[in-house]
C-alpha atoms as a PDB file:
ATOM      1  CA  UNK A   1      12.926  -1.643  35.721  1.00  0.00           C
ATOM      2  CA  UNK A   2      13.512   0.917  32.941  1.00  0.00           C
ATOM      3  CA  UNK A   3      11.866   0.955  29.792  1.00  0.00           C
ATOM      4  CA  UNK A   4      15.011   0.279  27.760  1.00  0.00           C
ATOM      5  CA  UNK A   5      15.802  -3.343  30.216  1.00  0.00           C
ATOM      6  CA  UNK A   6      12.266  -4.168  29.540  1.00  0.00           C
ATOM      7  CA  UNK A   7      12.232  -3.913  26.146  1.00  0.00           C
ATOM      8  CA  UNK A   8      15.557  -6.050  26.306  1.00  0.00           C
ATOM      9  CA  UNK A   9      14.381  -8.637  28.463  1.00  0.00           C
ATOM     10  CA  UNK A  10      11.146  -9.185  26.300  1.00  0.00           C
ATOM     11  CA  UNK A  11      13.514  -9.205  22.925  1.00  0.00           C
ATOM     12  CA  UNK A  12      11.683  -6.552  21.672  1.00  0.00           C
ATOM     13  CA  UNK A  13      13.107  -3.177  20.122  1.00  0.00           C
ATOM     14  CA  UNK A  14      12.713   0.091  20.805  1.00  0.00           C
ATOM     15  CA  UNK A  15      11.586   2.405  18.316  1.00  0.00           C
ATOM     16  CA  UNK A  16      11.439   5.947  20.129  1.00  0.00           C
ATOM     17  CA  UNK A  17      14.065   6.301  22.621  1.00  0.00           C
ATOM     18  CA  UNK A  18      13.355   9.244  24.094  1.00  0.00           C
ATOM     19  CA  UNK A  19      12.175   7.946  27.769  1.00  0.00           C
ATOM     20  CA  UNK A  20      14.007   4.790  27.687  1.00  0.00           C
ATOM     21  CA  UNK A  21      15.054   5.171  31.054  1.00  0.00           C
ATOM     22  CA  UNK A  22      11.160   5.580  32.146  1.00  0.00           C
ATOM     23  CA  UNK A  23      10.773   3.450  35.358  1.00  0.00           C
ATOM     24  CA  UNK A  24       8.281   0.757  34.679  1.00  0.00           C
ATOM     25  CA  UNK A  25       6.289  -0.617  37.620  1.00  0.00           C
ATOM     26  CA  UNK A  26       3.389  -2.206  36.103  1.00  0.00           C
ATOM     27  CA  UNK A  27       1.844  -2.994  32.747  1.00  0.00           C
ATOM     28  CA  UNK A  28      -1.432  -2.404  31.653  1.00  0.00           C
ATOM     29  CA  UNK A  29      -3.648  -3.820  28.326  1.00  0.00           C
ATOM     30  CA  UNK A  30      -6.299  -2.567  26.530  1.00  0.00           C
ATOM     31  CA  UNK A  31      -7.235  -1.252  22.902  1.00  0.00           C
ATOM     32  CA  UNK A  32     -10.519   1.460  24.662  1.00  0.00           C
ATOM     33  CA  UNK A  33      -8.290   4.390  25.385  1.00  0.00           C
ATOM     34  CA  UNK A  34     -11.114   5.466  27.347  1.00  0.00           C
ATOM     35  CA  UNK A  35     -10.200   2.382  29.611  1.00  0.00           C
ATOM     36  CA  UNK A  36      -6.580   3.294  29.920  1.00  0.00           C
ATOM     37  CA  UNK A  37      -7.409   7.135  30.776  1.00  0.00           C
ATOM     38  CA  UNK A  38      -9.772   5.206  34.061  1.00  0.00           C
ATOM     39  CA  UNK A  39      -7.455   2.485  35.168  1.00  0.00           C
ATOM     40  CA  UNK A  40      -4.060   2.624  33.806  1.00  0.00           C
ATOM     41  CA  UNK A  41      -1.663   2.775  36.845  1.00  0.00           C
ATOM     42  CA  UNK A  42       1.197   5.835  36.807  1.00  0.00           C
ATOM     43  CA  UNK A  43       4.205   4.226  35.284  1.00  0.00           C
ATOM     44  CA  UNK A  44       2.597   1.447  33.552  1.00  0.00           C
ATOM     45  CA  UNK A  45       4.258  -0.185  30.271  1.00  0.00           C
ATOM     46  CA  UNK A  46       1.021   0.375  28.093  1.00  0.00           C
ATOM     47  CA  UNK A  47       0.140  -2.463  25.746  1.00  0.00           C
ATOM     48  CA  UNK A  48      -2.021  -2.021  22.931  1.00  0.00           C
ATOM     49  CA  UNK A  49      -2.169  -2.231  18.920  1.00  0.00           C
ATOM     50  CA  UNK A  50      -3.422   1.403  18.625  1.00  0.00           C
ATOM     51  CA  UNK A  51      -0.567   2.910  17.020  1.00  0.00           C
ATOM     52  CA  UNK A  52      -1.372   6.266  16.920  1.00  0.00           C
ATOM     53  CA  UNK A  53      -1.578  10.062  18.198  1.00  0.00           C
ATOM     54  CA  UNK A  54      -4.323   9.643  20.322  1.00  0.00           C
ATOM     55  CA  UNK A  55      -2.337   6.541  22.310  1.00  0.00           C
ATOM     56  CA  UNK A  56       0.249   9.359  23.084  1.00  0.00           C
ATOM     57  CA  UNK A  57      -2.303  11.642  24.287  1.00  0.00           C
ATOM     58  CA  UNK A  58      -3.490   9.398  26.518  1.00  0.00           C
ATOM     59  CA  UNK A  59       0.027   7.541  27.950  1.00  0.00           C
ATOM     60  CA  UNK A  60       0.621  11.142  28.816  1.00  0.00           C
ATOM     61  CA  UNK A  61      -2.140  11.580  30.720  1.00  0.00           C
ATOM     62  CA  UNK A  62      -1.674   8.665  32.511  1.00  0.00           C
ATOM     63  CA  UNK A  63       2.028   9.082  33.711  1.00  0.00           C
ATOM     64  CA  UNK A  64       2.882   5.635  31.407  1.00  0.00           C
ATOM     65  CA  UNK A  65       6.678   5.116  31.189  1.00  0.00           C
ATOM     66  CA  UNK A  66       6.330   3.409  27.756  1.00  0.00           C
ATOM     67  CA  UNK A  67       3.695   1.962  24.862  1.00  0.00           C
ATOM     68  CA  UNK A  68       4.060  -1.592  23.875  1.00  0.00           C
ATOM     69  CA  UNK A  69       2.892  -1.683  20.330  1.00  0.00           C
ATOM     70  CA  UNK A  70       1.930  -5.451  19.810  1.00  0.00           C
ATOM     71  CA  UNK A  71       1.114  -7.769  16.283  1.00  0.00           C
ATOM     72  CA  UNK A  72       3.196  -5.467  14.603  1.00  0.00           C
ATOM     73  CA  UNK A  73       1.212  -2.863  14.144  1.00  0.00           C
ATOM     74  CA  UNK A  74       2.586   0.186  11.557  1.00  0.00           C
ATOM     75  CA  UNK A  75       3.574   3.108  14.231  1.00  0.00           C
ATOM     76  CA  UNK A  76       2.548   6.371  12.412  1.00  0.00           C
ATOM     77  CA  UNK A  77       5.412   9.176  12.520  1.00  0.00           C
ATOM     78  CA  UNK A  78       3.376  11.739  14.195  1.00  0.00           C
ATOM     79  CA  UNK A  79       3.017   9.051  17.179  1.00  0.00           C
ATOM     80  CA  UNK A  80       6.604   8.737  16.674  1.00  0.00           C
ATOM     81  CA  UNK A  81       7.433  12.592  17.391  1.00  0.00           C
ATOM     82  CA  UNK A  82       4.182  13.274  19.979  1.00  0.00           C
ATOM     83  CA  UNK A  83       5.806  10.427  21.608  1.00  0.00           C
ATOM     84  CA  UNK A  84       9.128  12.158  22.138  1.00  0.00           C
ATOM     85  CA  UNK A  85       7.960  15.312  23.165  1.00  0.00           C
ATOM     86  CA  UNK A  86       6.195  13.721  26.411  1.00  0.00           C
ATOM     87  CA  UNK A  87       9.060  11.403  27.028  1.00  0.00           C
ATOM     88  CA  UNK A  88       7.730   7.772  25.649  1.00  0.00           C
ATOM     89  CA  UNK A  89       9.354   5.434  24.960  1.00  0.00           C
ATOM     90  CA  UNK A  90       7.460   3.346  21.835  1.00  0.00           C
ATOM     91  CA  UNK A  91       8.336  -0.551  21.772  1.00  0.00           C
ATOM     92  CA  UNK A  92       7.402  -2.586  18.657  1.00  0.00           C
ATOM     93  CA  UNK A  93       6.652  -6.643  18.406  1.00  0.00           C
ATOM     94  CA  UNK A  94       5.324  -9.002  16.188  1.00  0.00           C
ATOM     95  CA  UNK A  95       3.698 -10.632  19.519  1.00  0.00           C
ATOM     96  CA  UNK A  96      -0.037 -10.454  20.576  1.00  0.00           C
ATOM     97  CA  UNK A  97      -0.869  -8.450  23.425  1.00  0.00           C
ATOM     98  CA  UNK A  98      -1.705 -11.834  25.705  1.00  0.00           C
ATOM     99  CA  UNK A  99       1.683 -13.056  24.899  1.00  0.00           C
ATOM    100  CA  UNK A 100       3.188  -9.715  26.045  1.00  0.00           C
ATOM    101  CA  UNK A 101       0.891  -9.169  28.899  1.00  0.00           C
ATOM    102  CA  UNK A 102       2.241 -12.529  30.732  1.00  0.00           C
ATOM    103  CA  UNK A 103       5.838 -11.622  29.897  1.00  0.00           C
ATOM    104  CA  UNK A 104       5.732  -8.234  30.986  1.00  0.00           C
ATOM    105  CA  UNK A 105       3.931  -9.672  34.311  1.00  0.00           C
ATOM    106  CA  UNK A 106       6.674 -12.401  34.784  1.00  0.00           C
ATOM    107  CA  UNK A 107       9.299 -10.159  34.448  1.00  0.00           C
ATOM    108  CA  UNK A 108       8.170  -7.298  36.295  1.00  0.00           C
ATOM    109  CA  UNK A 109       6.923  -9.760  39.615  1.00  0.00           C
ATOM    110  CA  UNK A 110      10.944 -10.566  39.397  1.00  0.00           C
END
């Protein structure tokens, strides 16, 4: 499932674009970047409330198709442009991160 039909079928929008089309096999939560950089799966929707630089840095590392920004956390316009040079898509919602978790697993186990 691309980034862009997962946003959709969550309800959620879409705030950086630019790798929309990202395949998304998997998601994976956590605020401890350090955490994501050990255990975050290649192509994972990455959910988190760090909305920041640093979150690019390391969904880059990690081969994540997108970054689920949850509670509505304030995404910073650096993250904004990092995240479109490495081809991120950036999704934004006023849900928590347990709330997005199960929907991103109910969606994704079809």
């Amino acid at each position: 499932m691309t980034a862009k039909k997962l946003a959709a079928a969550l309800g959620i929008k879409i705030v950086q674009p630019v790798g929309e089309d990202n395949d998304i096999t998997c998601g994976y939560t956590s605020d401890l970047l350090s955490d994501v950089m050990a255990n975050a799966a290649e192509g994972c929707a990455f959910i988190t409330i760090q909305a920041h630089l640093n979150t690019v840095a390391v969904s880059s590392l990690v081969g994540a198709g997108a970054i689920i920004v949850c509670n509505n956390y304030p995404i910073t316009d650096d993250m904004i442009e990092a995240a479109k040079r490495e081809n991120i898509a950036i999704l934004h919602t006023e849900k928590n991160q347990f709330t997005v978790s199960h929907l991103v697993h109910e969606i994704l186990k079809g």
